[in-house]
Protein backbone atom coordinates (compact mmCIF):
# COMPACT_ATOMS: atom_id res chain seq x y z
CA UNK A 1 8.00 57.46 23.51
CA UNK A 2 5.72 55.60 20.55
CA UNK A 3 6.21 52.27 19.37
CA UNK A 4 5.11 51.38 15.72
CA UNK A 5 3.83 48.65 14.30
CA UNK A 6 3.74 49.58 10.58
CA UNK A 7 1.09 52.25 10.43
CA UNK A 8 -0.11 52.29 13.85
CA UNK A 9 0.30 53.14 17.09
CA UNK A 10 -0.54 52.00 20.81
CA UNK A 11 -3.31 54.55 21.48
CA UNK A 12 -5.03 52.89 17.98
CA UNK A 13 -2.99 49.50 17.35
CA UNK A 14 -3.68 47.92 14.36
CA UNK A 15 -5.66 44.45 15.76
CA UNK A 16 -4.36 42.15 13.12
CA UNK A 17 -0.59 42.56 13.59
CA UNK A 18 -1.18 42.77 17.19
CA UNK A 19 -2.78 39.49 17.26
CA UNK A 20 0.15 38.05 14.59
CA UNK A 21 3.04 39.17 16.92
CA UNK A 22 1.10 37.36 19.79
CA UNK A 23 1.17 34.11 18.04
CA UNK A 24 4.18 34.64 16.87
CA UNK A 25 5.74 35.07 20.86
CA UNK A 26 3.77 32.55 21.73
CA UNK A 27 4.90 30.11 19.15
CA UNK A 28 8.91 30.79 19.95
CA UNK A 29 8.16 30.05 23.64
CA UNK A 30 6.66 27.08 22.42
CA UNK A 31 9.63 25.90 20.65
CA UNK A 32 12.04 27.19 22.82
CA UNK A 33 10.34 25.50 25.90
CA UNK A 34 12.52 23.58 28.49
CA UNK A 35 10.51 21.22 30.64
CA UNK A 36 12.88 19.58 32.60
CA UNK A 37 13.10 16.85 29.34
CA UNK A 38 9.31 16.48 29.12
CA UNK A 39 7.01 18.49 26.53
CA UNK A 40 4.30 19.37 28.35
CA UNK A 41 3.60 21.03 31.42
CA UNK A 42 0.74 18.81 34.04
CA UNK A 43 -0.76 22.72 34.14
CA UNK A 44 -1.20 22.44 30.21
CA UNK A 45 -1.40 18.83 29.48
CA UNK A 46 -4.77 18.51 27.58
CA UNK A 47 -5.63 14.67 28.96
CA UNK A 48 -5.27 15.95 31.90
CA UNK A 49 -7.44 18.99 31.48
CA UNK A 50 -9.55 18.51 28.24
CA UNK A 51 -10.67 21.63 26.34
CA UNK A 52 -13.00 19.85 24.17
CA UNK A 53 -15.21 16.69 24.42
CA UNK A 54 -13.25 15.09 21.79
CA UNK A 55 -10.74 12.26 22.26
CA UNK A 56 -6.97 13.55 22.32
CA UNK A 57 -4.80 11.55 19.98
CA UNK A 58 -2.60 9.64 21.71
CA UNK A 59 0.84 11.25 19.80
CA UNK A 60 -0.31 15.23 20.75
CA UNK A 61 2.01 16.18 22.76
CA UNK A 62 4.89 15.20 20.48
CA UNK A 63 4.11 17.75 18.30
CA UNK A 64 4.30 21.66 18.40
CA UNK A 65 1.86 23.68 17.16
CA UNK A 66 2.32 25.42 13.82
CA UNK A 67 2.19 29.32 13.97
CA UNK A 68 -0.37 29.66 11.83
CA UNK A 69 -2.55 27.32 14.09
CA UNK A 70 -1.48 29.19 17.11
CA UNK A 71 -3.07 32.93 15.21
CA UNK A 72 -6.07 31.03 14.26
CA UNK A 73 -7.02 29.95 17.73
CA UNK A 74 -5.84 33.58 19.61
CA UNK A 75 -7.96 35.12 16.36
């Protein structure tokens, strides 16, 4: 069997709507996340485990992700 993805196929998959469906699945999971009440998992919480040098505002986990920010950092 194929799948499609507009004009393309597995064997040559076209990289940008690979890349937007992605983000996309990752931003649904994000939003329908169920943490036992709490937003973030201690595996994922940033203050715990920083990914940049820069300070983490104190409010980040209260607030998901737009998917347009999620394509832009998997991009």
């Amino acid at each position: 069997s194929t799948i499609f993805l507009d004009d393309s196929t597995v064997s040559q998959p076209n990289l940008k709507y690979t890349i937007k469906c992605v983000s996309l699945a990752i931003y649904y999971h994000i939003k329908n996340r169920d943490v036992d009440g709490r937003m973030v998992l201690d595996i994922l919480d940033e203050k715990l485990h920083p990914l940049t040098k820069s300070e983490v505002p104190a409010d980040y986990e209260k607030h998901d992700p737009e998917q347009k920010q999620i394509y832009r950092f998997v991009r």
